[in-house]
C-alpha atoms as a PDB file:
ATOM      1  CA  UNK A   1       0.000   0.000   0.000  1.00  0.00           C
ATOM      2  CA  UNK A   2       1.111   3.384  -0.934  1.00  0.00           C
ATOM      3  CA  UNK A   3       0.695   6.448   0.768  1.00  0.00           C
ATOM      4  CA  UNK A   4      -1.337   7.601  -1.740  1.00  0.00           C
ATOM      5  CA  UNK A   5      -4.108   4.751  -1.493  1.00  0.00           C
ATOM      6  CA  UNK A   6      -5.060   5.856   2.396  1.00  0.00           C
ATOM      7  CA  UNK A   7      -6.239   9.377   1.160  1.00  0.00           C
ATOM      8  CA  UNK A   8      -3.098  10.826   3.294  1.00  0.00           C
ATOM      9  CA  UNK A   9      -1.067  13.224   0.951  1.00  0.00           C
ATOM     10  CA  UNK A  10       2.112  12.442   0.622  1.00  0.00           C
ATOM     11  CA  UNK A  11       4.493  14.659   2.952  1.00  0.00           C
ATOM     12  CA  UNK A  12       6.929  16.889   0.698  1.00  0.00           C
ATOM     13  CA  UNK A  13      10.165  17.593   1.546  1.00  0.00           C
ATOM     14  CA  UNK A  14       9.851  21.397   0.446  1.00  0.00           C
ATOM     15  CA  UNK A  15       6.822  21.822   3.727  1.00  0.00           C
ATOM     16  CA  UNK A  16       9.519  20.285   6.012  1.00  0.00           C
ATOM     17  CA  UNK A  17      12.102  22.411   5.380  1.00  0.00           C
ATOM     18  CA  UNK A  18       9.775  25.904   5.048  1.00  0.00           C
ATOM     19  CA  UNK A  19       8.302  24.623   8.187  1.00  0.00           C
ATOM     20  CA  UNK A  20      12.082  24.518   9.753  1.00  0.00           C
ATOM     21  CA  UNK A  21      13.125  27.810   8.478  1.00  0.00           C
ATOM     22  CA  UNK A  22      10.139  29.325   9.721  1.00  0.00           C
ATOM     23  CA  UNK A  23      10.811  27.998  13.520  1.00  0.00           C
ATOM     24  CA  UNK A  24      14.137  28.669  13.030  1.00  0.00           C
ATOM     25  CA  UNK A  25      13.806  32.294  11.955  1.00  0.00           C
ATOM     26  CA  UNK A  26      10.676  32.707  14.842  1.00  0.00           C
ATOM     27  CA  UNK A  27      13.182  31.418  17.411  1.00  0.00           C
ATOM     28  CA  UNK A  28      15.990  33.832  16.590  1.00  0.00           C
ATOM     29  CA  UNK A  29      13.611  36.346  16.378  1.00  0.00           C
ATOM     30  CA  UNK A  30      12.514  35.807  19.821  1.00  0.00           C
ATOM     31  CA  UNK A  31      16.342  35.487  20.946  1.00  0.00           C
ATOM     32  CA  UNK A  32      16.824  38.726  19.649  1.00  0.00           C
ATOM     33  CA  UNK A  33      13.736  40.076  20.866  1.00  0.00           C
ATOM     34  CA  UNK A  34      14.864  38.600  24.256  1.00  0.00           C
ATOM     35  CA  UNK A  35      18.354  40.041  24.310  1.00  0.00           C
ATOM     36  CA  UNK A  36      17.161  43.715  23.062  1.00  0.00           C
ATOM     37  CA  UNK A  37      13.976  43.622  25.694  1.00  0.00           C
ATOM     38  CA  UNK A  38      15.656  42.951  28.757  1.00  0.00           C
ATOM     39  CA  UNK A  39      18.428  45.327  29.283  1.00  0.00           C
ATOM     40  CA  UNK A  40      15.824  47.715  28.319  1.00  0.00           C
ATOM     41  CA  UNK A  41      13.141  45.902  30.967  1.00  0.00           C
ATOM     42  CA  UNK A  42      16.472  46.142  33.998  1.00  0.00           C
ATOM     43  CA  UNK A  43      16.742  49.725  33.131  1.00  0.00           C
ATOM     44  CA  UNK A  44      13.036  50.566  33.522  1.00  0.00           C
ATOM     45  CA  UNK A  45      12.578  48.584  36.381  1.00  0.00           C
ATOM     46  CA  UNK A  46      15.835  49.516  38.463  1.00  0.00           C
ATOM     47  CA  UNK A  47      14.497  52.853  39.711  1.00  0.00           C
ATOM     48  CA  UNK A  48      11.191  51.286  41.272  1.00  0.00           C
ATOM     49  CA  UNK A  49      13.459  48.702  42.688  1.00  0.00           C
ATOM     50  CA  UNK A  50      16.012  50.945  44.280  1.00  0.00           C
ATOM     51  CA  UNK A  51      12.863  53.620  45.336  1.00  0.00           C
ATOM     52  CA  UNK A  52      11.799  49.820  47.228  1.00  0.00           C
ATOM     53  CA  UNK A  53      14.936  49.111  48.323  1.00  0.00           C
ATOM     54  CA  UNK A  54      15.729  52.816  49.793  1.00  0.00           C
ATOM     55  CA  UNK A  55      12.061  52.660  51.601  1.00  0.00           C
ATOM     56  CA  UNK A  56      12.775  49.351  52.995  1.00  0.00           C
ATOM     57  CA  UNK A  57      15.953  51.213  55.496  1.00  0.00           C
ATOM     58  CA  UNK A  58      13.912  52.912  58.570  1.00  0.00           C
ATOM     59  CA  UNK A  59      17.191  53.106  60.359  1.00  0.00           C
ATOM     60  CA  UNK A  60      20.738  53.137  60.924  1.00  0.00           C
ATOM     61  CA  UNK A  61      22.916  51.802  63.943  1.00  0.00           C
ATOM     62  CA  UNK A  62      26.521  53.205  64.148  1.00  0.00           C
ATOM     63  CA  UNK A  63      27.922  51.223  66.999  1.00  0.00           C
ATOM     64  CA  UNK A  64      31.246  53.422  66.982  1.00  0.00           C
ATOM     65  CA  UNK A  65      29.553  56.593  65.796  1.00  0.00           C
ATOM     66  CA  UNK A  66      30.096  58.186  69.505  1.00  0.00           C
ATOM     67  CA  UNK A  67      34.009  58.103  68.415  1.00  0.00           C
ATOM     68  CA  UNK A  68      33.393  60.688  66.351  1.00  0.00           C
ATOM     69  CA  UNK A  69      35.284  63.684  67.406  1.00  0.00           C
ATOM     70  CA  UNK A  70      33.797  67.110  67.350  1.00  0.00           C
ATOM     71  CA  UNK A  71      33.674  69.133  64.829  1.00  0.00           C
ATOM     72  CA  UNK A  72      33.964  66.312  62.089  1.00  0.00           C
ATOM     73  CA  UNK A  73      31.738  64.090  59.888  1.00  0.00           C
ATOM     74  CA  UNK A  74      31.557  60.110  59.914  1.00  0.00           C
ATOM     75  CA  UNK A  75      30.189  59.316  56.468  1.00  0.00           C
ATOM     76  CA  UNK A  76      28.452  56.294  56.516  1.00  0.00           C
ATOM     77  CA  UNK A  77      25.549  54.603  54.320  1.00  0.00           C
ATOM     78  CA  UNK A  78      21.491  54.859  54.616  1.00  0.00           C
ATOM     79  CA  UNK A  79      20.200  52.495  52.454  1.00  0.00           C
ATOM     80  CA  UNK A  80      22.503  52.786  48.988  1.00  0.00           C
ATOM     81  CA  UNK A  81      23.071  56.444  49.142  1.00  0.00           C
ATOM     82  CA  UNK A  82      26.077  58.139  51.375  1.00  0.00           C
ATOM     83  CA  UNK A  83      24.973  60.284  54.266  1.00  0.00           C
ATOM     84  CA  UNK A  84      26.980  61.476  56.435  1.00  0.00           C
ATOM     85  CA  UNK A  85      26.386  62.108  60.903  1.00  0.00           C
ATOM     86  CA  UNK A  86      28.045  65.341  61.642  1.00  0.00           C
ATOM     87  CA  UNK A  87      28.932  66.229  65.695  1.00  0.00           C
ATOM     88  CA  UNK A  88      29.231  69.654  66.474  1.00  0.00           C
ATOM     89  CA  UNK A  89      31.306  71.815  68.596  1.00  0.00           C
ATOM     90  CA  UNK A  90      28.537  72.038  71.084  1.00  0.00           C
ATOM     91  CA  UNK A  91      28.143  68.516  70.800  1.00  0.00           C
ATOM     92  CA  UNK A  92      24.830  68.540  69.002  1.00  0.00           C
ATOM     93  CA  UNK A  93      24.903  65.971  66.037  1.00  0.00           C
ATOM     94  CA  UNK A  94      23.199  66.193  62.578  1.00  0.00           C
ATOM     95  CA  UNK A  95      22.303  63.347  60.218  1.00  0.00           C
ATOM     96  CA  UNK A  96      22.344  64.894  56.760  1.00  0.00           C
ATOM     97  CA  UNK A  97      22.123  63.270  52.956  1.00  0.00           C
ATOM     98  CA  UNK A  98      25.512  63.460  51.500  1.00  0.00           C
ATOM     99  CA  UNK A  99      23.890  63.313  47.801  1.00  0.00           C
ATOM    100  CA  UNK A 100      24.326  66.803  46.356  1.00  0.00           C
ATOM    101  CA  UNK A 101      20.530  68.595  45.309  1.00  0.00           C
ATOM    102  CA  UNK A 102      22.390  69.525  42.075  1.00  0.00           C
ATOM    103  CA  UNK A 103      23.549  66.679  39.756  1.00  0.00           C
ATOM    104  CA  UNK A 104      24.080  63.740  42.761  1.00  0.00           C
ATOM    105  CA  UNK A 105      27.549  64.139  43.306  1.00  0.00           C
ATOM    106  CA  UNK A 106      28.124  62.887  47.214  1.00  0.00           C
ATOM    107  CA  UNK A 107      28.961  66.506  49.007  1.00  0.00           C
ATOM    108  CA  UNK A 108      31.564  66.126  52.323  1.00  0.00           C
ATOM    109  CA  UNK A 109      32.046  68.301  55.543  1.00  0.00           C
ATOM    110  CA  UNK A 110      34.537  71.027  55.483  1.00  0.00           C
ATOM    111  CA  UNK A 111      35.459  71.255  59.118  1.00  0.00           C
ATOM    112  CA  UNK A 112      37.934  74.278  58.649  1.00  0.00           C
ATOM    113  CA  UNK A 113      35.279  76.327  57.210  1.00  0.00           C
ATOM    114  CA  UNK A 114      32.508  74.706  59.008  1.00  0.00           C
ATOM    115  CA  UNK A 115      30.115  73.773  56.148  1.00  0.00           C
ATOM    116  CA  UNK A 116      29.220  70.714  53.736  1.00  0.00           C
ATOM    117  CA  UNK A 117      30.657  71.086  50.663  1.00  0.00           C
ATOM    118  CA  UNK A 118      30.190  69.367  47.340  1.00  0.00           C
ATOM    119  CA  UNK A 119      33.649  69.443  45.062  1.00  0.00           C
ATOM    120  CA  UNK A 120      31.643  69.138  41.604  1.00  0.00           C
ATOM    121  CA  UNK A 121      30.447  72.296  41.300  1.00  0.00           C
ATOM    122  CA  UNK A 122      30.975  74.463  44.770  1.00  0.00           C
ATOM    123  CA  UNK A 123      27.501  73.919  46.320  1.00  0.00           C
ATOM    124  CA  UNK A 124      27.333  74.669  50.130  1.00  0.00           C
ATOM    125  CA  UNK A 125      24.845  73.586  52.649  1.00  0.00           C
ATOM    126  CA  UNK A 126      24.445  74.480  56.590  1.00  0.00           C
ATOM    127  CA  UNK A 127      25.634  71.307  58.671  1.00  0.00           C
ATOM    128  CA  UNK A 128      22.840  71.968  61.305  1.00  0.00           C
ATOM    129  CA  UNK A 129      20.014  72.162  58.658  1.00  0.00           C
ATOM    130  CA  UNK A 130      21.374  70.774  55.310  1.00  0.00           C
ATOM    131  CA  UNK A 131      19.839  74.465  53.740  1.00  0.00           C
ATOM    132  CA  UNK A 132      21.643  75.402  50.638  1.00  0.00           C
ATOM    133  CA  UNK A 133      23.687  78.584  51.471  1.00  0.00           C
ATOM    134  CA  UNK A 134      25.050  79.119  47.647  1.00  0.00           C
ATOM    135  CA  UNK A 135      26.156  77.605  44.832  1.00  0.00           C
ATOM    136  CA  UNK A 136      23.833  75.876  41.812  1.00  0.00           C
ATOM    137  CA  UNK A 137      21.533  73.146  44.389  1.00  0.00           C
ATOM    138  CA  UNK A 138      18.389  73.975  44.236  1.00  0.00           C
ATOM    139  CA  UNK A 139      16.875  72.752  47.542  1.00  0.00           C
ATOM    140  CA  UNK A 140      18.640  71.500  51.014  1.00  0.00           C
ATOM    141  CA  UNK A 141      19.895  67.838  51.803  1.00  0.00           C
ATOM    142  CA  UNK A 142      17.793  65.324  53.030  1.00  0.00           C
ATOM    143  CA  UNK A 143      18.158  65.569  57.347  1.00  0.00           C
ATOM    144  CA  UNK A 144      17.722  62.264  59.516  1.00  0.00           C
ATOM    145  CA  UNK A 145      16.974  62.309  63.049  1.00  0.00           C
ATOM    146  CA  UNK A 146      19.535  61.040  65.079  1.00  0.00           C
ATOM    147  CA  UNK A 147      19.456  59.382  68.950  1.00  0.00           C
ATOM    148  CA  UNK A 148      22.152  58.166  71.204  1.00  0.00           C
ATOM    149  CA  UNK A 149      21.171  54.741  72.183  1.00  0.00           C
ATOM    150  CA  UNK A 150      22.559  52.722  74.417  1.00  0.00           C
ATOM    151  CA  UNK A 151      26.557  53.917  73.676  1.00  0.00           C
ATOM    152  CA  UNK A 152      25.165  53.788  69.545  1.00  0.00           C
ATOM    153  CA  UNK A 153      24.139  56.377  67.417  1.00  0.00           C
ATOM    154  CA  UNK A 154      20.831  55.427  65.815  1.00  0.00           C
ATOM    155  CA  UNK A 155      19.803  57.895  62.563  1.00  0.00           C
ATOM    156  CA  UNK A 156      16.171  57.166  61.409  1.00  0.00           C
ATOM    157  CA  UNK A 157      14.010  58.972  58.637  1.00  0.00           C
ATOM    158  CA  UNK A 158      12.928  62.296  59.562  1.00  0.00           C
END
């Protein structure tokens, strides 16, 4: 019996191998597709998961922030950004953002001069307020609260 006798066309060689060209191109397509769509995907999605990630910190312990002398910043992290715990002369302290209100550049305390400075484009801020006092930011830094617990310094969100 032939394969023509059981009403069955016979299979041609030319469907198998359009059939195979056409999976072949629809699964580099989708390769492609895959390799374009998800560094684009990881860039879209990283600032909602860092904006999750920063919201997730409530607080910071510094078990040896007490050691830091007057008159001098310990720059430390709160969440993934730099802050840094300033204690004062008086010996007051300040938790302030270290991220510069201007293009993000991560600002330090000038003790001789008594302010925070950022080296990328001059910016100053008050260390007991974070408030911009000149240069190009346009608002102050982000301020903590800060406790002495226990021999620790805890800084929270304000």
């Amino acid at each position: 019996m032939s394969d023509e006798t059981q009403n069955n066309a016979p299979v041609d060689d030319a469907d198998r191998r359009g059939f195979l060209k056409i999976a072949a191109a629809g699964a580099l397509g989708a390769a492609y597709a895959g390799m374009v769509g998800y560094p684009v995907y990881r860039y879209l999605a990283s600032p909602i998961e860092k904006a999750a990630a920063e919201g997730a910190v409530k607080e910071v312990v510094l078990d040896h922030g007490l050691d830091t002398p007057k008159n001098s910043a310990l720059m430390f992290q709160f969440g993934q950004k730099p802050a840094m715990l300033i204690h004062h002369e008086d010996g007051s302290w300040t938790a302030l953002s270290a991220v510069c209100t201007h293009l993000g550049c991560t600002a330090g305390y000038d003790a001789a001069k008594k302010i925070i400075y950022c080296p990328c484009h001059g910016g100053q801020y008050d260390p007991h307020s974070g408030a911009n006092l000149g240069g190009p930011p346009p608002k102050p830094l982000a301020e903590y609260k800060v406790r002495v617990d226990g021999g620790k310094v805890v800084v929270s969100r304000a």
